[in-house]
C-alpha atoms as a PDB file:
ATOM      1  CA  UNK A   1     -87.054  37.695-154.237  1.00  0.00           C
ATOM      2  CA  UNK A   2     -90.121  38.544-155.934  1.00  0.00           C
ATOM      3  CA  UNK A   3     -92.151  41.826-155.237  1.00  0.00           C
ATOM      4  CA  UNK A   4     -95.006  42.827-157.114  1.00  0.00           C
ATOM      5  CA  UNK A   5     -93.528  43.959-159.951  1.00  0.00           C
ATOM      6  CA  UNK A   6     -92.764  40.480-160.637  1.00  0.00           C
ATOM      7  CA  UNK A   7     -95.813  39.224-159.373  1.00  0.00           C
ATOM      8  CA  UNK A   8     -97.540  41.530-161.806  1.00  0.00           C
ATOM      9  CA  UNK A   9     -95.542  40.188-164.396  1.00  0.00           C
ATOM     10  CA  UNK A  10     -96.783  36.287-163.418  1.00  0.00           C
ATOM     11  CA  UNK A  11    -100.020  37.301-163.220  1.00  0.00           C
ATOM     12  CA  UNK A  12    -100.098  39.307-166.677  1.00  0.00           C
ATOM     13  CA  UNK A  13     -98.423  35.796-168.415  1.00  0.00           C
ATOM     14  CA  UNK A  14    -100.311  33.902-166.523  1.00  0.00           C
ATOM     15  CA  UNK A  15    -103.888  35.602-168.056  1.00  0.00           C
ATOM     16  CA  UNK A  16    -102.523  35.410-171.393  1.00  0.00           C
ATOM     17  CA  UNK A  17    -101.553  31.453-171.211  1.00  0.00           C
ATOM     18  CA  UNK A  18    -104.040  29.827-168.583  1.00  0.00           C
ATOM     19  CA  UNK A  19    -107.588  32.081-168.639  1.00  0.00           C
ATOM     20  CA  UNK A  20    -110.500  30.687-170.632  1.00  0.00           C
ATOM     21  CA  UNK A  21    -107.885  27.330-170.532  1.00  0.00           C
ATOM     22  CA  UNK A  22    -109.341  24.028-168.505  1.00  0.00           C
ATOM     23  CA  UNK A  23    -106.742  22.049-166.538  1.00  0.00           C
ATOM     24  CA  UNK A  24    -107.110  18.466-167.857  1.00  0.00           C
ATOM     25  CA  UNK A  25    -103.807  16.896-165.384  1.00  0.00           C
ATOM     26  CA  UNK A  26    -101.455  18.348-163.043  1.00  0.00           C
ATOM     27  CA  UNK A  27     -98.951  16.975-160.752  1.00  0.00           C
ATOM     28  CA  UNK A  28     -96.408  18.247-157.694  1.00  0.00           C
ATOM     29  CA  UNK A  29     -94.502  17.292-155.081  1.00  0.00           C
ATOM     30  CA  UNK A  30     -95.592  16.515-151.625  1.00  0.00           C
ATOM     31  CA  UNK A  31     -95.400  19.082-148.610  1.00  0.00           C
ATOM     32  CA  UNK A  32     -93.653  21.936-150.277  1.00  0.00           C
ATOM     33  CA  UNK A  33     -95.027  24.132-152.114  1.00  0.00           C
ATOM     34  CA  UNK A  34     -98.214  22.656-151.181  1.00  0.00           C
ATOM     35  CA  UNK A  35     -99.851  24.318-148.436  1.00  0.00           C
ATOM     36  CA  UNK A  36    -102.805  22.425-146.903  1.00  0.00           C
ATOM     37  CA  UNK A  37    -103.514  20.314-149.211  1.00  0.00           C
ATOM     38  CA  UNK A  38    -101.733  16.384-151.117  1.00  0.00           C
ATOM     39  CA  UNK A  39    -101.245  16.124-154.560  1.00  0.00           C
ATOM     40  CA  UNK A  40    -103.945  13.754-154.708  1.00  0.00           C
ATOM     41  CA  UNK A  41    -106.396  16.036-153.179  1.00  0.00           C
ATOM     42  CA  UNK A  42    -105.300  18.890-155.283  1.00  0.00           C
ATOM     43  CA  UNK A  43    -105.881  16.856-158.609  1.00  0.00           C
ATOM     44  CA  UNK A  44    -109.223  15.640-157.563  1.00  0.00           C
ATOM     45  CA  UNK A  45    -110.208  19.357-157.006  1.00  0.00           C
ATOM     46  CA  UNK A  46    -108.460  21.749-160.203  1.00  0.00           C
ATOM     47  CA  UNK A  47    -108.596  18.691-163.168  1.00  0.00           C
ATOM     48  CA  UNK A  48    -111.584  19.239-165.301  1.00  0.00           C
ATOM     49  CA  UNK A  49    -112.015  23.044-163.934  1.00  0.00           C
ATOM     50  CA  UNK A  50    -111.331  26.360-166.485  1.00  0.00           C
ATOM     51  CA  UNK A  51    -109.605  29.175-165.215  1.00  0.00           C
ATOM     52  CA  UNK A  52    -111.837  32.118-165.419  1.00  0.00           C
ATOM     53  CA  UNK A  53    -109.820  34.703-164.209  1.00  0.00           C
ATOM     54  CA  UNK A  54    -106.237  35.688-162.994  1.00  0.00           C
ATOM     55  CA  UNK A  55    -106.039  38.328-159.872  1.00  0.00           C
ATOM     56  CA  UNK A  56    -103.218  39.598-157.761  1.00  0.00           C
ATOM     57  CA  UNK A  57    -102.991  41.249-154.470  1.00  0.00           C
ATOM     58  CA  UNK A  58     -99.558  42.793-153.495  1.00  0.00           C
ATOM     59  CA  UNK A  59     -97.335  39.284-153.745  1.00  0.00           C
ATOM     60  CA  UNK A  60     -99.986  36.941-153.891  1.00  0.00           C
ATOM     61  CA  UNK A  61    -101.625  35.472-156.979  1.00  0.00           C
ATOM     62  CA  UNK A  62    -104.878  33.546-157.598  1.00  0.00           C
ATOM     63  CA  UNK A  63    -106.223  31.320-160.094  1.00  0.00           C
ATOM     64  CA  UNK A  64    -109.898  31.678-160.424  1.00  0.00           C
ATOM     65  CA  UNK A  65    -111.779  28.615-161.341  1.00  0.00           C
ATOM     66  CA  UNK A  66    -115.024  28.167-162.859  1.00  0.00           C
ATOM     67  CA  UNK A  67    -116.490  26.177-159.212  1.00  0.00           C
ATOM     68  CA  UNK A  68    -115.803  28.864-157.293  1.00  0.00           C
ATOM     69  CA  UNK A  69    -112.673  27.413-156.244  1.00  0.00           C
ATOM     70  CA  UNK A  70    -109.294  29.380-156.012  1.00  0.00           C
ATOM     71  CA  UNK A  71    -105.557  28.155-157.277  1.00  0.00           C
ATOM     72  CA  UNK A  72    -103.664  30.567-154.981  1.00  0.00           C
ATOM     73  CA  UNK A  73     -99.619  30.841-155.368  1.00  0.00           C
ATOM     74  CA  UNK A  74     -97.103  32.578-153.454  1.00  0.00           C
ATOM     75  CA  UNK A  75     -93.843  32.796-155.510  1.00  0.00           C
ATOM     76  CA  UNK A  76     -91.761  32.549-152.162  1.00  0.00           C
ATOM     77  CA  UNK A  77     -88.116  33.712-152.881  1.00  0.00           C
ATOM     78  CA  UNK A  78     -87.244  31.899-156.274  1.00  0.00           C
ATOM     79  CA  UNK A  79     -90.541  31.044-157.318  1.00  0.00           C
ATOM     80  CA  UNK A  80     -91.857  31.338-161.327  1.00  0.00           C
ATOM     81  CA  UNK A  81     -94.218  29.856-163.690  1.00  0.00           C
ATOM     82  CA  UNK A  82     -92.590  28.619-167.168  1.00  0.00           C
ATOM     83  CA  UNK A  83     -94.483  27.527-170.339  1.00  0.00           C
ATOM     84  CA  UNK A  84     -93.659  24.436-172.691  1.00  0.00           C
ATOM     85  CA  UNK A  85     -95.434  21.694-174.933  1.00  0.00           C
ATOM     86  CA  UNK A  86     -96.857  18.836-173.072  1.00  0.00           C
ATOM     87  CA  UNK A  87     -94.103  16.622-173.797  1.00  0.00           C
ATOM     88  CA  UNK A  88     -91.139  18.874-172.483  1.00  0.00           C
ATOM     89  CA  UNK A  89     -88.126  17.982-170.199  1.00  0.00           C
ATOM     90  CA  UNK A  90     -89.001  19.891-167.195  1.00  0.00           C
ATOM     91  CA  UNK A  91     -86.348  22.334-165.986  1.00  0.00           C
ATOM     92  CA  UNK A  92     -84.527  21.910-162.982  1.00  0.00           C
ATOM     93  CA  UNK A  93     -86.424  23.074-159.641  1.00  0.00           C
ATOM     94  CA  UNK A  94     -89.946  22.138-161.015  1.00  0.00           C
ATOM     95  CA  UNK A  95     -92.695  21.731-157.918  1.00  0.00           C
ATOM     96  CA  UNK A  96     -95.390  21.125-159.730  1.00  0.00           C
ATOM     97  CA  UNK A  97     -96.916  21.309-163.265  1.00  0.00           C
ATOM     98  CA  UNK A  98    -100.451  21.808-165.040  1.00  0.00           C
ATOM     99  CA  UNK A  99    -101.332  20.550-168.284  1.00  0.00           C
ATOM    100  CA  UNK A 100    -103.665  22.528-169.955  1.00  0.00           C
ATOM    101  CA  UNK A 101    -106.354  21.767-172.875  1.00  0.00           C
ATOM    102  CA  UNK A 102    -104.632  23.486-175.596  1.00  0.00           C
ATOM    103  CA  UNK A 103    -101.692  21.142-174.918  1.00  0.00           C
ATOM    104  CA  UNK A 104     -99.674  23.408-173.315  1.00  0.00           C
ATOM    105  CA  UNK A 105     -97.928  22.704-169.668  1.00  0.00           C
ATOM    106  CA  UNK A 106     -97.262  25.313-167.287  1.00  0.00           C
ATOM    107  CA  UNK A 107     -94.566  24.178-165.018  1.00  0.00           C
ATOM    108  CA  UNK A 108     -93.982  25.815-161.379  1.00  0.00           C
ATOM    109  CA  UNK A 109     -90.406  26.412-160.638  1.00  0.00           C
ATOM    110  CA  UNK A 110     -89.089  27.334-157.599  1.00  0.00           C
ATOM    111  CA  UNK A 111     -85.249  26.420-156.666  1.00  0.00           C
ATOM    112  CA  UNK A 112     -85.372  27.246-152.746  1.00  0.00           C
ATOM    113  CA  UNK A 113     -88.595  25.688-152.205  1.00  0.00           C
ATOM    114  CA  UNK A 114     -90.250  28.765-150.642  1.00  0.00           C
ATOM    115  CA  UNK A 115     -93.103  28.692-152.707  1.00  0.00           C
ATOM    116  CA  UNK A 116     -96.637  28.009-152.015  1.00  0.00           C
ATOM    117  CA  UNK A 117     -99.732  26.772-153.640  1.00  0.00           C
ATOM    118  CA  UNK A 118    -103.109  26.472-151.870  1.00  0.00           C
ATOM    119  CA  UNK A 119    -106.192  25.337-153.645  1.00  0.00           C
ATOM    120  CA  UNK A 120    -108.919  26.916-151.300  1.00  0.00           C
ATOM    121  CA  UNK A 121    -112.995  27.600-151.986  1.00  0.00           C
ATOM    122  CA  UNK A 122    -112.909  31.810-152.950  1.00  0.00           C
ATOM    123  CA  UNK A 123    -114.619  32.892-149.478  1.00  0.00           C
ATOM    124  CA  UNK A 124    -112.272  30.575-147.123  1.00  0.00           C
ATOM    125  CA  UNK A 125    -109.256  32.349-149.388  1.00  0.00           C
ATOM    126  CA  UNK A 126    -110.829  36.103-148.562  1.00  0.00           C
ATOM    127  CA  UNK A 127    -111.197  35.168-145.232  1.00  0.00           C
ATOM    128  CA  UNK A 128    -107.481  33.523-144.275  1.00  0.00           C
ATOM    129  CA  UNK A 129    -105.162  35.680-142.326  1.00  0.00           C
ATOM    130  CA  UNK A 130    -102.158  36.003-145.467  1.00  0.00           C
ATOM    131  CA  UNK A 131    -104.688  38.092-147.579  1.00  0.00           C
ATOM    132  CA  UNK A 132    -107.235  39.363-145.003  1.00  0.00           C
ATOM    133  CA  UNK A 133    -104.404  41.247-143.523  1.00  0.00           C
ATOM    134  CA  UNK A 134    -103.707  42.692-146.250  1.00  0.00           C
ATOM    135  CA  UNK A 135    -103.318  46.518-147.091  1.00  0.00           C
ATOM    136  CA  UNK A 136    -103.908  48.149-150.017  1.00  0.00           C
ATOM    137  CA  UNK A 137    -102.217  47.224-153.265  1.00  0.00           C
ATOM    138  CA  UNK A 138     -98.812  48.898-153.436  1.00  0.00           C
ATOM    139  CA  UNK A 139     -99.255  49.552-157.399  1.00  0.00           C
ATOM    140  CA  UNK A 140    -102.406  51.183-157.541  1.00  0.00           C
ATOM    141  CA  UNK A 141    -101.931  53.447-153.817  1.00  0.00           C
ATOM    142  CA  UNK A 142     -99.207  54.731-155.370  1.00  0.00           C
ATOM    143  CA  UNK A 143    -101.096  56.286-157.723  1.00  0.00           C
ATOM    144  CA  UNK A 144    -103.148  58.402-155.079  1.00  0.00           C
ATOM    145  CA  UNK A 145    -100.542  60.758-153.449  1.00  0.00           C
ATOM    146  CA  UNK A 146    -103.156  61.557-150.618  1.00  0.00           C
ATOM    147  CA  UNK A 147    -104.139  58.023-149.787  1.00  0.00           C
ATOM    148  CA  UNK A 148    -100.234  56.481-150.029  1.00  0.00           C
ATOM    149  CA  UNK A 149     -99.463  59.282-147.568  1.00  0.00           C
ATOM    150  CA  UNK A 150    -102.250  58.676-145.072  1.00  0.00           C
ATOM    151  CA  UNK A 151    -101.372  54.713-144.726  1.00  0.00           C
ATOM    152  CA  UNK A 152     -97.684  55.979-143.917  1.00  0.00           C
ATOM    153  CA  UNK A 153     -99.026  58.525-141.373  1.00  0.00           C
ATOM    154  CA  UNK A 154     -99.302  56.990-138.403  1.00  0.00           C
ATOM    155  CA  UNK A 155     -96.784  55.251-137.492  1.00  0.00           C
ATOM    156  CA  UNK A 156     -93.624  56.549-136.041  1.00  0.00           C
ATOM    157  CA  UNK A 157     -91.258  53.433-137.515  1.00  0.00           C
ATOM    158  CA  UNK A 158     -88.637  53.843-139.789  1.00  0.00           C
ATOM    159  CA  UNK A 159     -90.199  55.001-142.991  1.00  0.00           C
ATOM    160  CA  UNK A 160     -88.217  51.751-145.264  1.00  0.00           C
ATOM    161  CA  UNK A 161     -89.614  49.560-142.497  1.00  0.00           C
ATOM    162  CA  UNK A 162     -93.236  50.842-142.609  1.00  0.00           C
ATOM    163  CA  UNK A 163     -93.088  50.655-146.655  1.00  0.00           C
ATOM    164  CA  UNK A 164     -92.514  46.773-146.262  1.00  0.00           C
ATOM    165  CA  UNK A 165     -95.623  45.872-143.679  1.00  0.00           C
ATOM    166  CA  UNK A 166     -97.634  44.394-146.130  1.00  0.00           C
ATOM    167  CA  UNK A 167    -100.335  45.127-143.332  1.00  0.00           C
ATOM    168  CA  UNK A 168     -99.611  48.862-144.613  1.00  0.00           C
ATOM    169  CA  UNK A 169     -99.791  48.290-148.271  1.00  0.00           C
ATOM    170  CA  UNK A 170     -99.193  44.825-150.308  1.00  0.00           C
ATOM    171  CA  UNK A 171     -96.759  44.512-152.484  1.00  0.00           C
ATOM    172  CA  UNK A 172     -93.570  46.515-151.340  1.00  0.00           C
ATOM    173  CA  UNK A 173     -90.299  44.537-150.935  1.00  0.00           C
ATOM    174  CA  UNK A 174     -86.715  45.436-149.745  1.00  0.00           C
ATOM    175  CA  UNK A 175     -85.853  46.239-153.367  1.00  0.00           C
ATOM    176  CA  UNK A 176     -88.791  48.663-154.253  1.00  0.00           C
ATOM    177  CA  UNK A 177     -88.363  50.194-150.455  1.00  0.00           C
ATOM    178  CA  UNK A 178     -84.752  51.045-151.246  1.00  0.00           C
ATOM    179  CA  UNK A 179     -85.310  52.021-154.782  1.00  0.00           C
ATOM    180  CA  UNK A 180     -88.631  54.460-154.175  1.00  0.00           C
ATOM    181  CA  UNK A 181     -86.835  56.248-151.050  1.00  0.00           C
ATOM    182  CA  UNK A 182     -83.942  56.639-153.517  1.00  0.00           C
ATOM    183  CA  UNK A 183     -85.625  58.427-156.118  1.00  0.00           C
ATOM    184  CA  UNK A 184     -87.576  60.230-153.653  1.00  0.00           C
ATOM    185  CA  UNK A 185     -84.556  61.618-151.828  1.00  0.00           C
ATOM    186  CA  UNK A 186     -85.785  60.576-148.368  1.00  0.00           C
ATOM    187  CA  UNK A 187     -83.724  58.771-145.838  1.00  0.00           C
ATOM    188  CA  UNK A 188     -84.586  55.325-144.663  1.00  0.00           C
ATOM    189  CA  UNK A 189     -84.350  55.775-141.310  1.00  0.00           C
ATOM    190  CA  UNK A 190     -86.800  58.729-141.073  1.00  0.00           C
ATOM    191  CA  UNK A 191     -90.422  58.277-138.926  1.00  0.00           C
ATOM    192  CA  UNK A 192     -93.047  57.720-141.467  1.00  0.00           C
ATOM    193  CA  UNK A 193     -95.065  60.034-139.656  1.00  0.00           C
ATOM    194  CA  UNK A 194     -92.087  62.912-139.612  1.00  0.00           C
ATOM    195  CA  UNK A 195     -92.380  63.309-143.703  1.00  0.00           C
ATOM    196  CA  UNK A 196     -93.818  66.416-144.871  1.00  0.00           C
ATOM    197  CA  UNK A 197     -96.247  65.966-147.318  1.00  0.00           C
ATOM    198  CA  UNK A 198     -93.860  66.678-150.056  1.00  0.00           C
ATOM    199  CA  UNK A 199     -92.103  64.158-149.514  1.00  0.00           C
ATOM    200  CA  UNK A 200     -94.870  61.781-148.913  1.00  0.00           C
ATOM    201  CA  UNK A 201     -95.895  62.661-152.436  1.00  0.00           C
ATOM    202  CA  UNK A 202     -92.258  62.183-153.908  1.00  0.00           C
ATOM    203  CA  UNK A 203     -92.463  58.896-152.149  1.00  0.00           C
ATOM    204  CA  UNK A 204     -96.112  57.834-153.719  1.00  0.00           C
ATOM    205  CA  UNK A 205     -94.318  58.977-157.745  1.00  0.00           C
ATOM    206  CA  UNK A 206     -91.175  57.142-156.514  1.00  0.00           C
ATOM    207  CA  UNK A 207     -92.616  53.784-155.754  1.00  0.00           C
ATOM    208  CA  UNK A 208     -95.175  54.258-158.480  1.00  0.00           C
ATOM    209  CA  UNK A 209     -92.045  54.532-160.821  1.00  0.00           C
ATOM    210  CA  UNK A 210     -89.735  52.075-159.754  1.00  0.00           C
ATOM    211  CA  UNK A 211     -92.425  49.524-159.711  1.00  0.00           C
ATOM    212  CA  UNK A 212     -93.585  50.550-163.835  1.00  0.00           C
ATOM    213  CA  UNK A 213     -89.494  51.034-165.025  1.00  0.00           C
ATOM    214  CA  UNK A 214     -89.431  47.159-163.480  1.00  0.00           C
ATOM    215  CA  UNK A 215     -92.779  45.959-165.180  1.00  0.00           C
ATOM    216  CA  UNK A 216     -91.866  47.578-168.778  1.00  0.00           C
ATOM    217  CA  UNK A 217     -88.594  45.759-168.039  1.00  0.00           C
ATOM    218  CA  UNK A 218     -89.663  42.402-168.049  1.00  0.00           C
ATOM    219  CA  UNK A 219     -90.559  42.066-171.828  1.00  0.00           C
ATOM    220  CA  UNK A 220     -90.028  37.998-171.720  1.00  0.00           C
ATOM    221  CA  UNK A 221     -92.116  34.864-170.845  1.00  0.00           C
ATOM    222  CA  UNK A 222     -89.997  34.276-168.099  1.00  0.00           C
ATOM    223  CA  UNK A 223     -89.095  36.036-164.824  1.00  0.00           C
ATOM    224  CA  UNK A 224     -85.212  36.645-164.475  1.00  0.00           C
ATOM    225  CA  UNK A 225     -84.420  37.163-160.400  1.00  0.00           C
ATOM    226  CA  UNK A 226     -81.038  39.216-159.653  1.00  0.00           C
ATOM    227  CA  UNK A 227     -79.260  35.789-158.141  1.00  0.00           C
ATOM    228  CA  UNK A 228     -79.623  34.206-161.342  1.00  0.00           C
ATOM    229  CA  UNK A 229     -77.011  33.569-164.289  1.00  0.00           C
ATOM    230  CA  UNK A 230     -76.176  36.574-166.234  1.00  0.00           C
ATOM    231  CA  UNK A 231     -79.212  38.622-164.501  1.00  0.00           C
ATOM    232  CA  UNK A 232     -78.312  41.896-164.640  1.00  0.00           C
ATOM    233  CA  UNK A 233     -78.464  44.593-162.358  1.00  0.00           C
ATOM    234  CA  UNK A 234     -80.931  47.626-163.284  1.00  0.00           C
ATOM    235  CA  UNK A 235     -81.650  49.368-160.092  1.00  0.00           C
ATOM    236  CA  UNK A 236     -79.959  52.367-159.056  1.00  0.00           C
ATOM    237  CA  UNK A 237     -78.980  51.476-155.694  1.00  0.00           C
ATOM    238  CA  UNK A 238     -79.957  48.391-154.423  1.00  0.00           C
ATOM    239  CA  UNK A 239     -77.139  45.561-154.787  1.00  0.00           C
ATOM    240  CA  UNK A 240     -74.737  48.463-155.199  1.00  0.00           C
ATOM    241  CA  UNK A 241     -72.480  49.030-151.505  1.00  0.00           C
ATOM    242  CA  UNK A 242     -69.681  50.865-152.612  1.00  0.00           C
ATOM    243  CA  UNK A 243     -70.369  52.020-155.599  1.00  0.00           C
ATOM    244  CA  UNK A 244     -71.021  55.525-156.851  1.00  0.00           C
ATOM    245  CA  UNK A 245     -74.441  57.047-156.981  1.00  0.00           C
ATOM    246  CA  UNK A 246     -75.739  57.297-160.066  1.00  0.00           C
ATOM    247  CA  UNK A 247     -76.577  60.807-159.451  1.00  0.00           C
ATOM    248  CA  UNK A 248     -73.945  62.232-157.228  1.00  0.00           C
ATOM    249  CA  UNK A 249     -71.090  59.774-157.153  1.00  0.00           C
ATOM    250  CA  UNK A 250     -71.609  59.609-153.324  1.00  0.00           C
ATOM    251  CA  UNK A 251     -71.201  55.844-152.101  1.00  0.00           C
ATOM    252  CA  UNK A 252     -74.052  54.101-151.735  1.00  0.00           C
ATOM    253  CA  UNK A 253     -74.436  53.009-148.268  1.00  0.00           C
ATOM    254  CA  UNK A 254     -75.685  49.251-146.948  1.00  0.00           C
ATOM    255  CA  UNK A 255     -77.315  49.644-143.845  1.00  0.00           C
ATOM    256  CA  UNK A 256     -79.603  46.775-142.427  1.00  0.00           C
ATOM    257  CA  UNK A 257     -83.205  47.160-140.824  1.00  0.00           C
ATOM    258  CA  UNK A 258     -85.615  44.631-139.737  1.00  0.00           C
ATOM    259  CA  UNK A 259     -83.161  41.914-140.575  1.00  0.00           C
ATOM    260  CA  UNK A 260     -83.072  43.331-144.653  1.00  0.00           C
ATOM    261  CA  UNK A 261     -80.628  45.411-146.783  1.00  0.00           C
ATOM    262  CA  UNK A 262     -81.047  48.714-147.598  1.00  0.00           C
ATOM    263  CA  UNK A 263     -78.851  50.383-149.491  1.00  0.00           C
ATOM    264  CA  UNK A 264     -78.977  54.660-150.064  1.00  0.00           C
ATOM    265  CA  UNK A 265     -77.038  57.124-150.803  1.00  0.00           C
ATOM    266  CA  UNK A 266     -76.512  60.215-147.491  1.00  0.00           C
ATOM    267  CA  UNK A 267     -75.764  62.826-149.904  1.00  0.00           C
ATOM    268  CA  UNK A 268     -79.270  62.634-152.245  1.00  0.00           C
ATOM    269  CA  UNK A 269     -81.157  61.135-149.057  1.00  0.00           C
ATOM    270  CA  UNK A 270     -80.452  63.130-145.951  1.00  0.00           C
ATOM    271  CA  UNK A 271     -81.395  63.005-142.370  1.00  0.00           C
END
């Protein structure tokens, strides 16, 4: 499932394919991934209109476009936008597609169908509950030992649990959660607000590096998601029950909270 790593790296491709680009066609498929909105409408509204800018908040990504309209996209679970000449096959699992004016088509992808584009005006977008909710981005609190520490602060839920409210900070998935406790040697199960702030500030440089290590990872055009065909595995624990810590040779541990995986190791993380 996406996180913001991967998000990040959407957004990044996206800038470097679609901005300063005008959408001259587009098509996709009825209900999903559209949210709010038919085919029909959605060409009327984004054909003829540049893209001016690509942001991202936590998992969410928007499209800005030059009417003050917003191309918003939530990746879902499988989602991923590809790149190919106009006249392309399009790959299996393609939602929708948008042909751009240097002849270019940027197809949306998205296998389980969890996916979601919204084409919204930029103030009704800032206003809707999925991004006015919103905490912090995940990337750049991490950054700030002092502010990652207060959002975790006061609440007494499990510290993996707290990590992944997006209401907390945006961004932060079960697979960064596991991976920045990890390398922070705190235990999942802990109160946020029982961490010292040591560990607080191990946590802040763990997420901040798990999150980068992914990003510098992804040195393709195209996404690659763990479930897929010859993805590999390059996380330290998560995805690996049974097998030895990378560190200690402990067994890593699955455990499940809030309905998700988490996977640790008792020895480097204890309590």
């Amino acid at each position: 499932m996406p996180e913001l790593p991967e998000v990040e790296f959407a957004a990044r491709r996206l800038r470097a394919w679609a901005m300063g680009r005008r959408i001259v066609d587009l098509g996709a498929e009825a209900a999903r991934p559209l949210r709010d909105i038919t085919p029909k409408a959605l060409k009327a509204g984004a054909v003829g209109r540049g893209v001016v800018a690509v942001r991202r908040l936590g998992k969410q990504l928007f499209l800005d476009l030059d009417d003050g309209q917003v191309l918003w996209a939530h990746l879902g679970m499988t989602g991923k936008f590809v790149r190919g000449p106009a006249t392309g096959e399009p790959r299996a699992g393609r939602r929708a597609w948008f042909l751009l004016d240097d002849g270019q088509r940027l197809d949306f992808l998205d296998s389980r169908r969890f996916g979601r584009l919204r084409l919204l005006p930029r103030a009704a977008v800032d206003a809707h509950a999925e991004v006015a909710g919103l905490g912090p981005d995940a990337l750049a609190l991490s950054a700030d030992a002092a502010a990652f520490g207060a959002r975790l602060a006061g609440t007494r839920r499990a510290v993996k649990v707290a990590l992944m409210d997006q209401g907390v900070m945006a961004g932060v998935g079960n697979i960064y959660a596991s991976e920045a406790l990890f390398l922070a040697g705190v235990a999942p199960g802990r109160p946020a607000n029982g961490l010292t702030p040591a560990e607080l500030a191990r946590l802040a440089a763990g997420t901040h590096q798990t999150m980068t290590e992914s990003l510098a990872r992804e040195r393709n055009d195209e996404i690659r998601y763990l479930q897929e065909v010859q993805a590999q595995n390059p996380f330290r624990v998560y995805g690996r029950a049974g097998e030895p810590c990378p560190v200690c040779q402990t067994p890593i541990l699955r455990i499940t909270q809030a309905q998700r995986s988490t996977f640790w190791c008792p020895a480097c993380q204890p309590g």
